[in-house]
PDB file of N, CA and C in Angstrom:
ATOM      1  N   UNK A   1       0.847  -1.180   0.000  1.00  0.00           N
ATOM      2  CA  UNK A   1       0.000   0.000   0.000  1.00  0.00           C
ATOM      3  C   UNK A   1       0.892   1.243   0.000  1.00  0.00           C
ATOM      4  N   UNK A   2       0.449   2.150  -0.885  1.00  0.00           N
ATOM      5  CA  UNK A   2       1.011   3.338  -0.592  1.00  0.00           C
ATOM      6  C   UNK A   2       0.793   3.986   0.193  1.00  0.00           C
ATOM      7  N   UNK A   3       1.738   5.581   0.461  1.00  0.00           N
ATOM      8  CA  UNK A   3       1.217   6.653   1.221  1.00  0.00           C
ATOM      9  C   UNK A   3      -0.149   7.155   1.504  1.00  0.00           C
ATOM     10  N   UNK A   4      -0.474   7.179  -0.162  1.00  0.00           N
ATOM     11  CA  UNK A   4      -1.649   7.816  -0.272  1.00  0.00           C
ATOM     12  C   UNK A   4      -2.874   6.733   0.167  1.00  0.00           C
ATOM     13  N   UNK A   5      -2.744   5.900   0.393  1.00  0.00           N
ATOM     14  CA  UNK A   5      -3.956   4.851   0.927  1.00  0.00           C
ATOM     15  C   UNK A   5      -3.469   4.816   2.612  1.00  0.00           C
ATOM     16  N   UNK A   6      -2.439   4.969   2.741  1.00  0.00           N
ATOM     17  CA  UNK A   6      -2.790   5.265   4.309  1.00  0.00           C
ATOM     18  C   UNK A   6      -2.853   6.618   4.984  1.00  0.00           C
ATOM     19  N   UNK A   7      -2.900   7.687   4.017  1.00  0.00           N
ATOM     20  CA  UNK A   7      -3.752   8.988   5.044  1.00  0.00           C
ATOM     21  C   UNK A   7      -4.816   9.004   4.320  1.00  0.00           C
ATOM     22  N   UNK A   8      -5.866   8.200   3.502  1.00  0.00           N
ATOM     23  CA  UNK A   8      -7.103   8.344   3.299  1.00  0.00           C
ATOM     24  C   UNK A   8      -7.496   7.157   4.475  1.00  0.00           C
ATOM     25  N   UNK A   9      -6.931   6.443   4.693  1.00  0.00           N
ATOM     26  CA  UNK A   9      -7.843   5.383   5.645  1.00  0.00           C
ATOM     27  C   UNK A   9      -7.322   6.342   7.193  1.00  0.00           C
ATOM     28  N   UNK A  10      -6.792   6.616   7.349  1.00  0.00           N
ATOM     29  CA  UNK A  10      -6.505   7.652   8.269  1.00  0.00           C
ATOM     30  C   UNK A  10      -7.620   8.698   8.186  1.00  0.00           C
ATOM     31  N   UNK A  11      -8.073   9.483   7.737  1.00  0.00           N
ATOM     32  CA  UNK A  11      -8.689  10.395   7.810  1.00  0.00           C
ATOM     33  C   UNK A  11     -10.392   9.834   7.654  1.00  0.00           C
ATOM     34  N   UNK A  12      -9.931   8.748   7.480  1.00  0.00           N
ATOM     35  CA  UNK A  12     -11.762   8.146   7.142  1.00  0.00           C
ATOM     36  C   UNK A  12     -11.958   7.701   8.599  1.00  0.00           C
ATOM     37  N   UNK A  13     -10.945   7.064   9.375  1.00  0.00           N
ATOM     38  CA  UNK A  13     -11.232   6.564  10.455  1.00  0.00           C
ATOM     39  C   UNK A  13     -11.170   7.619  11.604  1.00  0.00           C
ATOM     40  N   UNK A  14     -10.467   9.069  11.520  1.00  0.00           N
ATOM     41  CA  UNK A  14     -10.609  10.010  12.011  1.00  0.00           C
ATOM     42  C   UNK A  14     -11.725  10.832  11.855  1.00  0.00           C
ATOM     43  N   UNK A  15     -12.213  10.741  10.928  1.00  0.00           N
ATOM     44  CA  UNK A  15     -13.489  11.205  10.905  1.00  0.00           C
ATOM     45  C   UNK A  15     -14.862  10.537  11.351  1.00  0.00           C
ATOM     46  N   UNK A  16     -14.632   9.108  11.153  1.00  0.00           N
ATOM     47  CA  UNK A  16     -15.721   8.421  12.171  1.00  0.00           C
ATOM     48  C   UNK A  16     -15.396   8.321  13.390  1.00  0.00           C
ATOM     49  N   UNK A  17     -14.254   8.198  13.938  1.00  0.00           N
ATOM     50  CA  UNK A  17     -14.017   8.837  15.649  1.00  0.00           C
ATOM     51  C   UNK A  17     -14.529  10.129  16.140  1.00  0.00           C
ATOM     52  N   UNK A  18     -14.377  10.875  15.264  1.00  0.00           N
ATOM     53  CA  UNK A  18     -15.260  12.183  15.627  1.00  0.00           C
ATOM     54  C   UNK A  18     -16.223  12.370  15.468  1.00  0.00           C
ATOM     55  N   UNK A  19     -16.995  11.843  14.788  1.00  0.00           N
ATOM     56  CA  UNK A  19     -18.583  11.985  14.480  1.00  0.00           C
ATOM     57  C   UNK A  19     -19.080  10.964  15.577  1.00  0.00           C
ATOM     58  N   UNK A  20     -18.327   9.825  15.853  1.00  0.00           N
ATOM     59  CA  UNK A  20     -19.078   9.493  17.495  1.00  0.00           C
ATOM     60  C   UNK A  20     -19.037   9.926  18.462  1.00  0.00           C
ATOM     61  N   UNK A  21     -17.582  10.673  18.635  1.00  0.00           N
ATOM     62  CA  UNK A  21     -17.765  11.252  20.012  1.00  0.00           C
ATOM     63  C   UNK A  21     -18.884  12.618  19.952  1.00  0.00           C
ATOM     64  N   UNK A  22     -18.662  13.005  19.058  1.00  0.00           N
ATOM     65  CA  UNK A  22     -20.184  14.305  18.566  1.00  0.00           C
ATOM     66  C   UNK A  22     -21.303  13.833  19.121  1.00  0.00           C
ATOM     67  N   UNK A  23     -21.594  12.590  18.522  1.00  0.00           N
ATOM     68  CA  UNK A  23     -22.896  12.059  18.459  1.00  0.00           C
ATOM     69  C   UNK A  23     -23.213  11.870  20.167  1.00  0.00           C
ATOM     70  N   UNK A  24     -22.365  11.357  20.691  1.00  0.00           N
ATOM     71  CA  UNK A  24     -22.682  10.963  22.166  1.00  0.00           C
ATOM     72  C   UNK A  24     -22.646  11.953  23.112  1.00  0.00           C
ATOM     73  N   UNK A  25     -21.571  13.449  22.859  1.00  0.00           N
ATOM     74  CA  UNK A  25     -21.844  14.523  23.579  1.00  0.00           C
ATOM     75  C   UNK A  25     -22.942  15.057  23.444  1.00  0.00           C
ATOM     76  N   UNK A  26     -23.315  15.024  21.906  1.00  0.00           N
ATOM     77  CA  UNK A  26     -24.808  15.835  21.670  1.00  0.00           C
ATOM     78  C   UNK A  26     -25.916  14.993  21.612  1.00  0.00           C
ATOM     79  N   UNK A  27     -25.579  14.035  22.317  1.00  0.00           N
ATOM     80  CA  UNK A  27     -27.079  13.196  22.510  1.00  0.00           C
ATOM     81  C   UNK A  27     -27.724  13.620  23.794  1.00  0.00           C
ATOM     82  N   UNK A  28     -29.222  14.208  23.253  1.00  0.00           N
ATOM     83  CA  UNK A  28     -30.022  15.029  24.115  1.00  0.00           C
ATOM     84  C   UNK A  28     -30.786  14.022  24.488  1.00  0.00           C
ATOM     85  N   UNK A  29     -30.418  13.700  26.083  1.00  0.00           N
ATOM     86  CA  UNK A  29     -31.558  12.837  26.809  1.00  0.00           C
ATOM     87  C   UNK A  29     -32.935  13.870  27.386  1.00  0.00           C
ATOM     88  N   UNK A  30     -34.016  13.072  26.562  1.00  0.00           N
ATOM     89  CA  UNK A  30     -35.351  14.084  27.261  1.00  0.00           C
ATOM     90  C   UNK A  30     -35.606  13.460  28.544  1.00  0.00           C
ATOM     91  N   UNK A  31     -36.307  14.068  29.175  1.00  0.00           N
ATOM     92  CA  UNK A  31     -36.660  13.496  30.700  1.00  0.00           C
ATOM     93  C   UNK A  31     -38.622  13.209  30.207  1.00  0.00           C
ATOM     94  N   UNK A  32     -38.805  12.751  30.213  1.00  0.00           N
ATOM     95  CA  UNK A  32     -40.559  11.843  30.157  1.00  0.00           C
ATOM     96  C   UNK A  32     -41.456  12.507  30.998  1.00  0.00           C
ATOM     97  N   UNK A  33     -42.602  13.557  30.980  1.00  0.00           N
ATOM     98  CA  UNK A  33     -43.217  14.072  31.392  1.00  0.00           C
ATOM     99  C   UNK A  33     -44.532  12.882  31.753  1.00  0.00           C
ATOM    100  N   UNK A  34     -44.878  12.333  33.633  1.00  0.00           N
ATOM    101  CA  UNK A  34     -45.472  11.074  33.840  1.00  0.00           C
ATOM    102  C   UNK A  34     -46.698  11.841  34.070  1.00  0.00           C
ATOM    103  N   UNK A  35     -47.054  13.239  34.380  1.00  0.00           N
ATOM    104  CA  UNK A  35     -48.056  13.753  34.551  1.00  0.00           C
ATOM    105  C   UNK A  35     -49.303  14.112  33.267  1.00  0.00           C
ATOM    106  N   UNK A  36     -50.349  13.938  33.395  1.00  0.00           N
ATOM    107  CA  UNK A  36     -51.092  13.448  32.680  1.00  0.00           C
ATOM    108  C   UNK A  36     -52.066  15.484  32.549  1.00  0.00           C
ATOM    109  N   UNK A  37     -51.754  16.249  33.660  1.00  0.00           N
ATOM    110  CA  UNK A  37     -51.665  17.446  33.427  1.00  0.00           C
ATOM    111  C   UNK A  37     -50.958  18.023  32.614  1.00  0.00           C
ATOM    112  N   UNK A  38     -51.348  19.802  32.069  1.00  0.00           N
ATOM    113  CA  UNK A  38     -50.321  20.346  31.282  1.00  0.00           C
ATOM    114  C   UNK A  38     -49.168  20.711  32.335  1.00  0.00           C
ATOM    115  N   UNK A  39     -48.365  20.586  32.186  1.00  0.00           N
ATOM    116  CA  UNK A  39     -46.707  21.542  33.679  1.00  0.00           C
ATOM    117  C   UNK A  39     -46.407  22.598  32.950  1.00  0.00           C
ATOM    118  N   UNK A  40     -46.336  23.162  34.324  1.00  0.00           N
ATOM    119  CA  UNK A  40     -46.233  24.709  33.818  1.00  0.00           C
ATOM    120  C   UNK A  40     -44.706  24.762  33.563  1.00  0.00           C
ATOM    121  N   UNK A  41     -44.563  25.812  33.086  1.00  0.00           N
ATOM    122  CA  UNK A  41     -43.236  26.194  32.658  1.00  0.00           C
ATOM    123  C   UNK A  41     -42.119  27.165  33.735  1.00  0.00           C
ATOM    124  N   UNK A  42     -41.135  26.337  34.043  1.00  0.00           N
ATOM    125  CA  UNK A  42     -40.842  27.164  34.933  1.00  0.00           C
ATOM    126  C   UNK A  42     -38.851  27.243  34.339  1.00  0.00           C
ATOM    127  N   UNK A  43     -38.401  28.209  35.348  1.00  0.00           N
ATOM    128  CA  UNK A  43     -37.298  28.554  34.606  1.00  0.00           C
ATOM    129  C   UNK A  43     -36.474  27.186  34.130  1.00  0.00           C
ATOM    130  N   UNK A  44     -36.226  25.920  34.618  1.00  0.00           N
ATOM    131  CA  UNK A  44     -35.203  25.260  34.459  1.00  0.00           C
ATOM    132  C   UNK A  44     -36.044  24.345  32.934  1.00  0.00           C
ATOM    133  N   UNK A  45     -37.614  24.466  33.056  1.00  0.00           N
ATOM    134  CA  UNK A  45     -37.404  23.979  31.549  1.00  0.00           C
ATOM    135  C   UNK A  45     -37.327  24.909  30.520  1.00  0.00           C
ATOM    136  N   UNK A  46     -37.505  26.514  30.946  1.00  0.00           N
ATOM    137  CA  UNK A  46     -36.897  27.085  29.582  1.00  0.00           C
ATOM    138  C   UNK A  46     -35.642  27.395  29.444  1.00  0.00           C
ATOM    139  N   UNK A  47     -34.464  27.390  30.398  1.00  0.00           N
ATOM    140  CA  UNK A  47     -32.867  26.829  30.647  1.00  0.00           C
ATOM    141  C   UNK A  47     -33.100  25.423  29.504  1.00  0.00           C
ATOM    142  N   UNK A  48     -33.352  24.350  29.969  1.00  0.00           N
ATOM    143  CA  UNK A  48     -33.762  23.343  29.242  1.00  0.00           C
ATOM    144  C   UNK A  48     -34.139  23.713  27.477  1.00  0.00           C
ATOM    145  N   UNK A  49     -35.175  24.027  27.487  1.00  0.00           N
ATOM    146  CA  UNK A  49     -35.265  24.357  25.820  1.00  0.00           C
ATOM    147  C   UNK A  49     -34.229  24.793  25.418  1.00  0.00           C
ATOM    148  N   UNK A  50     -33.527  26.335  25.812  1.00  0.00           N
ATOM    149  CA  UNK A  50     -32.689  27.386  25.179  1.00  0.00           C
ATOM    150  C   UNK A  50     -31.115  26.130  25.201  1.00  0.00           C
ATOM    151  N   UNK A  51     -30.745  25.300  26.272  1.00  0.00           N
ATOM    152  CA  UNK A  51     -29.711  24.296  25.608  1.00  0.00           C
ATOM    153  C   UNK A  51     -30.258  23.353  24.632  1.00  0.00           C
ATOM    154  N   UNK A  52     -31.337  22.731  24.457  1.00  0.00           N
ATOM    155  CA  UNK A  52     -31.615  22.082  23.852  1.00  0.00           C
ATOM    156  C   UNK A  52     -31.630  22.675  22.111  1.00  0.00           C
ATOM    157  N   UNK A  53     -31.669  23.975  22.353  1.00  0.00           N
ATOM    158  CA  UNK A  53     -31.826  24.662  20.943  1.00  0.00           C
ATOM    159  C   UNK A  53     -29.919  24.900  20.393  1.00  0.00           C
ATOM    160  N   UNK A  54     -29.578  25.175  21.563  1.00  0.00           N
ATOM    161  CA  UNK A  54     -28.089  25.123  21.421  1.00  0.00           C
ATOM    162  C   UNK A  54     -27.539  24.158  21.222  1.00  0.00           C
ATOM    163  N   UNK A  55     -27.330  22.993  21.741  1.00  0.00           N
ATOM    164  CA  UNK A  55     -26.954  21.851  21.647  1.00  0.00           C
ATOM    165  C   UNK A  55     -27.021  21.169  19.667  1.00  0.00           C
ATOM    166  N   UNK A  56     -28.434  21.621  19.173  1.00  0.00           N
ATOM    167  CA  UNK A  56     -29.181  21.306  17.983  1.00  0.00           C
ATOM    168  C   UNK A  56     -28.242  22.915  17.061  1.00  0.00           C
ATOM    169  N   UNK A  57     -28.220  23.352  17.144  1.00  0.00           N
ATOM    170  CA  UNK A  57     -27.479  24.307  16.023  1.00  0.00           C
ATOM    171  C   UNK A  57     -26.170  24.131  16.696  1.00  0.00           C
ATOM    172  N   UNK A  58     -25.318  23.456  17.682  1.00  0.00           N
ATOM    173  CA  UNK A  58     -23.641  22.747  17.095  1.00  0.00           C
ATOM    174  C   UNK A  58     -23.788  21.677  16.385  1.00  0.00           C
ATOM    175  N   UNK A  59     -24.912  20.644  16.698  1.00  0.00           N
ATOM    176  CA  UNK A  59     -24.798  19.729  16.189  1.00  0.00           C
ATOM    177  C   UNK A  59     -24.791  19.980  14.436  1.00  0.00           C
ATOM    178  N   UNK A  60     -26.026  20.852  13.930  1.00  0.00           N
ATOM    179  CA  UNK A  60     -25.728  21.431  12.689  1.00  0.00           C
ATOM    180  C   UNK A  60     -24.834  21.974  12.330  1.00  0.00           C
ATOM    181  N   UNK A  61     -23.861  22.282  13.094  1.00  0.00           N
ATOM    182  CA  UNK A  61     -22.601  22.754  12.269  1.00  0.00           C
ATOM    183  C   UNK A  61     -21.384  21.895  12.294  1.00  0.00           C
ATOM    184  N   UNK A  62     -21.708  21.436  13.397  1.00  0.00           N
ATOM    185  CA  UNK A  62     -20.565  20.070  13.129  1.00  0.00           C
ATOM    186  C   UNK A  62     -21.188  19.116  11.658  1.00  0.00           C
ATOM    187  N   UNK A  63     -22.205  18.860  11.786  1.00  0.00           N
ATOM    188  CA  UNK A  63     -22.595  18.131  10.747  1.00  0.00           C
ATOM    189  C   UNK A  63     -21.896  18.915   9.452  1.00  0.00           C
ATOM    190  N   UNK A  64     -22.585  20.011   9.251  1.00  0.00           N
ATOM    191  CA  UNK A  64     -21.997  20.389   8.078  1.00  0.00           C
ATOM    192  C   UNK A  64     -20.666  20.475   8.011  1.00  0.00           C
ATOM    193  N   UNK A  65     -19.615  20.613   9.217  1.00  0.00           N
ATOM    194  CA  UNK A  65     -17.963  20.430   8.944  1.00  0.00           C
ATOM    195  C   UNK A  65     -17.835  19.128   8.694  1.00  0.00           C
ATOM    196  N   UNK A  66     -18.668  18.238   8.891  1.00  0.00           N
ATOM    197  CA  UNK A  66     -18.337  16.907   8.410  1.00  0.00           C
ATOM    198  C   UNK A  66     -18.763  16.512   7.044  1.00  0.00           C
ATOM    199  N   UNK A  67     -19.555  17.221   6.290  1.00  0.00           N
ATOM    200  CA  UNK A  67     -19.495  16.741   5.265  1.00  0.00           C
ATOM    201  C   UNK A  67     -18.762  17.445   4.349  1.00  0.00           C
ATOM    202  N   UNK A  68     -18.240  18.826   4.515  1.00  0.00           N
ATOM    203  CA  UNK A  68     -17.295  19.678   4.003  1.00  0.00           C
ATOM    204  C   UNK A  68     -16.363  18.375   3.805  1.00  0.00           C
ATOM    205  N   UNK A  69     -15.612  17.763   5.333  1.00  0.00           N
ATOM    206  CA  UNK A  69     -14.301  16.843   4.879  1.00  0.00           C
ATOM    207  C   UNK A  69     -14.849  15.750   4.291  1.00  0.00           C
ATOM    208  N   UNK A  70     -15.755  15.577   4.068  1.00  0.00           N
ATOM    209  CA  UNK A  70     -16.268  14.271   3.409  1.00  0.00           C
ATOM    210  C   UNK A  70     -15.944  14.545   2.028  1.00  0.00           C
ATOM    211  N   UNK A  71     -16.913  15.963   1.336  1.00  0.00           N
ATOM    212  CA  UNK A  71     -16.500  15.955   0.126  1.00  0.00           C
ATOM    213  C   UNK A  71     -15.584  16.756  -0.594  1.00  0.00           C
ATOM    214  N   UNK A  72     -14.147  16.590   0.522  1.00  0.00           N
ATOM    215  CA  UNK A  72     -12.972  16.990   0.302  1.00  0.00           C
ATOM    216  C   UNK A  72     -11.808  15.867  -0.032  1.00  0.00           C
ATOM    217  N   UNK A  73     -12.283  14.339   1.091  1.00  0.00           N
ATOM    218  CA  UNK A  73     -12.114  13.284   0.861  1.00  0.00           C
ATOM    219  C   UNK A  73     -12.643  12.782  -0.928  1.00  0.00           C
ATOM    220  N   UNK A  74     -13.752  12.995  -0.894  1.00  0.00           N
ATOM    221  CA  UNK A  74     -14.079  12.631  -2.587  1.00  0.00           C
ATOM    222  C   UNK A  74     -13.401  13.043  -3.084  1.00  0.00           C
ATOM    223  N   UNK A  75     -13.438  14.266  -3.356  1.00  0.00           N
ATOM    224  CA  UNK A  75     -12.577  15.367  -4.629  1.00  0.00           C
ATOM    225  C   UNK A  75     -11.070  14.658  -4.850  1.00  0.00           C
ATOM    226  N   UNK A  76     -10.569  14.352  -3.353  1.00  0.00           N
ATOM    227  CA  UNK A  76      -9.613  13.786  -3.712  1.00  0.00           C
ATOM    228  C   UNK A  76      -9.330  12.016  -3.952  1.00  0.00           C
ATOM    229  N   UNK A  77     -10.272  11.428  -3.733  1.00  0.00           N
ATOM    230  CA  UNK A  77     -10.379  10.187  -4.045  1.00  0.00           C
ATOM    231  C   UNK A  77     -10.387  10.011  -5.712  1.00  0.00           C
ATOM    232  N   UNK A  78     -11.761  10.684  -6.525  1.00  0.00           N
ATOM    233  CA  UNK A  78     -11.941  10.802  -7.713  1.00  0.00           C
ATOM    234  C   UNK A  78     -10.940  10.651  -8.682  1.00  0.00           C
ATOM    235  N   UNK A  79      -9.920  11.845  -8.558  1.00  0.00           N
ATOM    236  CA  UNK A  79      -8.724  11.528  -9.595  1.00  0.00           C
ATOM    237  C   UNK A  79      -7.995   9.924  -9.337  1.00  0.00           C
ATOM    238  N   UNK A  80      -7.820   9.949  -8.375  1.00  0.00           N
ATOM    239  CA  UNK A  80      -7.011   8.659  -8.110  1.00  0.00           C
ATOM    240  C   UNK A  80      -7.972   7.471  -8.509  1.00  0.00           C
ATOM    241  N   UNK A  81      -9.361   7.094  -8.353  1.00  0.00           N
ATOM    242  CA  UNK A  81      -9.821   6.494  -8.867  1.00  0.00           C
ATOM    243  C   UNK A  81      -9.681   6.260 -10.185  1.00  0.00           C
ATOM    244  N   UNK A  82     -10.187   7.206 -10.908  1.00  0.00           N
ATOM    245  CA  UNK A  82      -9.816   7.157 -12.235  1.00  0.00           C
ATOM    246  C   UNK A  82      -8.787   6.970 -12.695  1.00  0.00           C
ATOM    247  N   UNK A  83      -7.888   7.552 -12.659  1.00  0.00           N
ATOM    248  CA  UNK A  83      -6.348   6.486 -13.103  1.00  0.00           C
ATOM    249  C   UNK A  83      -5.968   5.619 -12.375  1.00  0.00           C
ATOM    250  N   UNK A  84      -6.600   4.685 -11.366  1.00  0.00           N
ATOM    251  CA  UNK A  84      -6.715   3.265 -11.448  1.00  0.00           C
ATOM    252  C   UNK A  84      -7.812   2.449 -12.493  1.00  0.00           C
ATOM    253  N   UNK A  85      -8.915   3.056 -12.605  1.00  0.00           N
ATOM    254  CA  UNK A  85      -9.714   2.755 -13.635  1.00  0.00           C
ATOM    255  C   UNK A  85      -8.937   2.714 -15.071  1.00  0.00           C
ATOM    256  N   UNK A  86      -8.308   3.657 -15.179  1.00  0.00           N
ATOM    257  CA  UNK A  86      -8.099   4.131 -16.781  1.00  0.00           C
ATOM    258  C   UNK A  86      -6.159   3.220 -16.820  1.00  0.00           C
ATOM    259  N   UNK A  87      -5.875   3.211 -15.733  1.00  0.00           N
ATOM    260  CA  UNK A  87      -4.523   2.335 -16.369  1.00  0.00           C
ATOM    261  C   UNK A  87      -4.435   0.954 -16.049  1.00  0.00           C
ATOM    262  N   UNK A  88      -5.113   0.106 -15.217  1.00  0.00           N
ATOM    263  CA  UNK A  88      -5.075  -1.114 -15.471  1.00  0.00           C
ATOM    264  C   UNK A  88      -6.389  -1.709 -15.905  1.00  0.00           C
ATOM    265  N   UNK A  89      -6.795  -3.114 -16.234  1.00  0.00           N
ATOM    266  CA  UNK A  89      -7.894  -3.519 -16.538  1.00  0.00           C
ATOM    267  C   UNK A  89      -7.811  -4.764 -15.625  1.00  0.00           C
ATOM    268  N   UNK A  90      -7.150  -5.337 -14.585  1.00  0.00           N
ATOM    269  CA  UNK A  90      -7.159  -5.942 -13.749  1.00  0.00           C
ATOM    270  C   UNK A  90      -7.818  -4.882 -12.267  1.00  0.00           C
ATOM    271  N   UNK A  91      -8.151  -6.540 -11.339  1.00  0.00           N
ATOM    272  CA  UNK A  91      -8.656  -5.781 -10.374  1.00  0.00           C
ATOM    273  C   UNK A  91      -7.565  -5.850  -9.100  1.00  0.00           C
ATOM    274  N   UNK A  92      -7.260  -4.775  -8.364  1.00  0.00           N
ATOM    275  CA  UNK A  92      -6.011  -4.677  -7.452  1.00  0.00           C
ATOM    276  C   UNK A  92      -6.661  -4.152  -6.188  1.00  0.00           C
ATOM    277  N   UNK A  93      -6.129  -4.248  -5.125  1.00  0.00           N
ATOM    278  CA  UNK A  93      -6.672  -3.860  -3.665  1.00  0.00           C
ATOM    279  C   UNK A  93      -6.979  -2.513  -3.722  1.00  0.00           C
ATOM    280  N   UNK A  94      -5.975  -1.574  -4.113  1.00  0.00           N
ATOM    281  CA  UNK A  94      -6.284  -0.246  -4.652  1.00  0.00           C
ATOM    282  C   UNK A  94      -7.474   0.187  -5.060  1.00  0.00           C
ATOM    283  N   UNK A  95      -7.507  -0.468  -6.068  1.00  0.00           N
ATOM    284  CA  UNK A  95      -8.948   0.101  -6.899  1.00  0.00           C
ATOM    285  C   UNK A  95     -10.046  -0.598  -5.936  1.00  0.00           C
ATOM    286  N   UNK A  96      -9.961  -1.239  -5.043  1.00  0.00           N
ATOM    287  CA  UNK A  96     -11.789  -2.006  -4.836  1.00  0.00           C
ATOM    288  C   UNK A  96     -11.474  -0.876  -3.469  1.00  0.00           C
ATOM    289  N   UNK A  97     -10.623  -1.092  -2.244  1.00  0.00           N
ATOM    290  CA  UNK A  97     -10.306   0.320  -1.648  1.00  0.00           C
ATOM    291  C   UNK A  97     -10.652   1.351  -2.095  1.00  0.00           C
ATOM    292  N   UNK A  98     -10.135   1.833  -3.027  1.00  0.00           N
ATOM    293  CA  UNK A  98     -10.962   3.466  -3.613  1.00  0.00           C
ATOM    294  C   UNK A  98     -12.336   3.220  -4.165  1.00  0.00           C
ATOM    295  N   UNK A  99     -12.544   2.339  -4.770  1.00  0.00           N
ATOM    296  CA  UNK A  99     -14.085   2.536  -4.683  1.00  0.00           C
ATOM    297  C   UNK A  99     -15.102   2.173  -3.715  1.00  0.00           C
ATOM    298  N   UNK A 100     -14.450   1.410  -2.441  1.00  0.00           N
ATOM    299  CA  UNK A 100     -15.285   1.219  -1.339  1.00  0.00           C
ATOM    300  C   UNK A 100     -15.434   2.818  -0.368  1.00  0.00           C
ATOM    301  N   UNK A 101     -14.380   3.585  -0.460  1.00  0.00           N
ATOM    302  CA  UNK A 101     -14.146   4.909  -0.015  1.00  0.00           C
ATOM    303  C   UNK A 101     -14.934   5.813  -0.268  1.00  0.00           C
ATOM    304  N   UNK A 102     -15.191   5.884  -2.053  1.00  0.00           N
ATOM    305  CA  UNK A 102     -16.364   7.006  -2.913  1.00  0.00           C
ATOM    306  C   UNK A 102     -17.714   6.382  -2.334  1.00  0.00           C
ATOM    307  N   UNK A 103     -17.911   5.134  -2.444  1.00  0.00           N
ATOM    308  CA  UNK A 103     -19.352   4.666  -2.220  1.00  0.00           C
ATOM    309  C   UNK A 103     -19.510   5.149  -1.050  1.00  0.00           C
ATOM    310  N   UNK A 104     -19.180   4.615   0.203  1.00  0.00           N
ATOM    311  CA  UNK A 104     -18.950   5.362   1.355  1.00  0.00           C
ATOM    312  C   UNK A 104     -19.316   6.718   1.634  1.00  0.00           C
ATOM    313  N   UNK A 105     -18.477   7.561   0.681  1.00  0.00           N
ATOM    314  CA  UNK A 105     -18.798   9.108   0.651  1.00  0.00           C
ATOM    315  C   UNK A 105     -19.438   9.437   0.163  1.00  0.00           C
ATOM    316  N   UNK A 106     -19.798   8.729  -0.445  1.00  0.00           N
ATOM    317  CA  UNK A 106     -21.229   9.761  -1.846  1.00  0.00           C
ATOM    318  C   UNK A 106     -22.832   9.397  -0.668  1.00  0.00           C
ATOM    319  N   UNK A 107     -22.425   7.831   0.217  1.00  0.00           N
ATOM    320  CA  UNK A 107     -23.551   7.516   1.059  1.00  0.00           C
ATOM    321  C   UNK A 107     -23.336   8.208   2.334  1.00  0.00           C
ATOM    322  N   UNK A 108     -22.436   8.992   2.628  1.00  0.00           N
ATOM    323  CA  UNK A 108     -22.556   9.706   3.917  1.00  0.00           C
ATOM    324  C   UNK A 108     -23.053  10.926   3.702  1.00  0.00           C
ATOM    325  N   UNK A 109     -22.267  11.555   2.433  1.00  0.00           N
ATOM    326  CA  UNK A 109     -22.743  13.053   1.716  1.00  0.00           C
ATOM    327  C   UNK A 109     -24.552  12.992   1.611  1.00  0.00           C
ATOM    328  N   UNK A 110     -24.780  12.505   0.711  1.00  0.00           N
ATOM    329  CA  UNK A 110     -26.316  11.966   0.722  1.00  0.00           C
ATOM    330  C   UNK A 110     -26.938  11.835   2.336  1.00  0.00           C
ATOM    331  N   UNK A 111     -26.690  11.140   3.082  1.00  0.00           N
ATOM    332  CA  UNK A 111     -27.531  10.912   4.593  1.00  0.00           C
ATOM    333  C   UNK A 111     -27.254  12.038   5.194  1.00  0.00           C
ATOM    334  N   UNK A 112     -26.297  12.909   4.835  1.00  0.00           N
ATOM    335  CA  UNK A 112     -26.079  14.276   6.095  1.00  0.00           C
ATOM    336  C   UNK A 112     -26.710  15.232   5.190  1.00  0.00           C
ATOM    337  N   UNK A 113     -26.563  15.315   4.098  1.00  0.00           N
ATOM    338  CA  UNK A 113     -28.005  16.452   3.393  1.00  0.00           C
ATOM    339  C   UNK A 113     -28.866  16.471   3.768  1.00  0.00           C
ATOM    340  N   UNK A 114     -29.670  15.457   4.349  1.00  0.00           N
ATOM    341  CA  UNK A 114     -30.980  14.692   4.277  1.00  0.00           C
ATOM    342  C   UNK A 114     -31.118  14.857   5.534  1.00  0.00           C
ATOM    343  N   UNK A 115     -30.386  14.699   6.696  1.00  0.00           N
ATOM    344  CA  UNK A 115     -30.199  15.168   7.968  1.00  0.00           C
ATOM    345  C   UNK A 115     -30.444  16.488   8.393  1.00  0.00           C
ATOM    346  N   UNK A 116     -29.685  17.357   7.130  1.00  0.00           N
ATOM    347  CA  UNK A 116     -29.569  18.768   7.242  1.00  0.00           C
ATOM    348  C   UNK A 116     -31.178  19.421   7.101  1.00  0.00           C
ATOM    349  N   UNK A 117     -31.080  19.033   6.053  1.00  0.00           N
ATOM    350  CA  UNK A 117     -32.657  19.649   5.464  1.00  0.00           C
ATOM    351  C   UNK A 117     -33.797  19.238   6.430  1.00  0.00           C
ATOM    352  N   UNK A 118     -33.920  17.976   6.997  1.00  0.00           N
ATOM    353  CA  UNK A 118     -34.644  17.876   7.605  1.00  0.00           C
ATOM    354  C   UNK A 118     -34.380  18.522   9.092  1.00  0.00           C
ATOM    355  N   UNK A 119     -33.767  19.016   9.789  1.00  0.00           N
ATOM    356  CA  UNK A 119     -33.245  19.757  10.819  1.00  0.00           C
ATOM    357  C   UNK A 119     -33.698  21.258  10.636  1.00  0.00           C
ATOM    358  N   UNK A 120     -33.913  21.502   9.699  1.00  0.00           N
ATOM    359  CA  UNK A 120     -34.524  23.065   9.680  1.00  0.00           C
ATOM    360  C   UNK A 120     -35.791  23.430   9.777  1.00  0.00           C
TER     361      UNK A 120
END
């Protein structure tokens, strides 16, 4: 393997280390309202909302820094794909690697759009 296949698997696996630890800091546990009354509102659940609104616009921006490196990872996957495509006609670890990488990214790019849009 070359260089270049080990700081893309590097940065792929750095980037799913960080998108979990994201995920688990910004996982908003609700607390279950058992009362069958309306509850009034008192300061610690609108403390409560106003983080909960905070918490939800980092998470949107981390999201979107993650797909920035996602399709920074592509851009640079692409060329290299293709001249594995275009100079051999055998199949090599390389090439099924780079195309397990794009698929990957084109399916993370796609699910965090879809994340995004629906978040607004």
């Amino acid at each position: 393997m070359n260089q270049e296949t080990y700081i893309i698997i590097g940065l792929s696996v750095f980037a799913f280390l960080i998108g979990i630890r994201l995920k688990k800091s910004l996982n908003n546990k609700k607390s279950k309202i058992t009362n069958k009354n309306k509850p009034r509102k008192n300061k610690n659940q609108e403390k409560e909302t106003q983080t909960s609104a905070i918490k939800e616009k980092i998470k949107r921006i981390f999201t979107i820094i993650m797909l920035i490196l996602v399709f920074a990872l592509l851009l640079f996957m692409i060329p290299a794909l293709s001249r594995d495509l275009l100079s051999n006609s055998k199949i090599n670890q390389n090439l099924v690697l780079r195309i397990i990488i794009v698929v990957f990214s084109v399916y993370i790019l796609f699910m965090g759009f879809v994340k995004i849009r629906k978040s607004k």
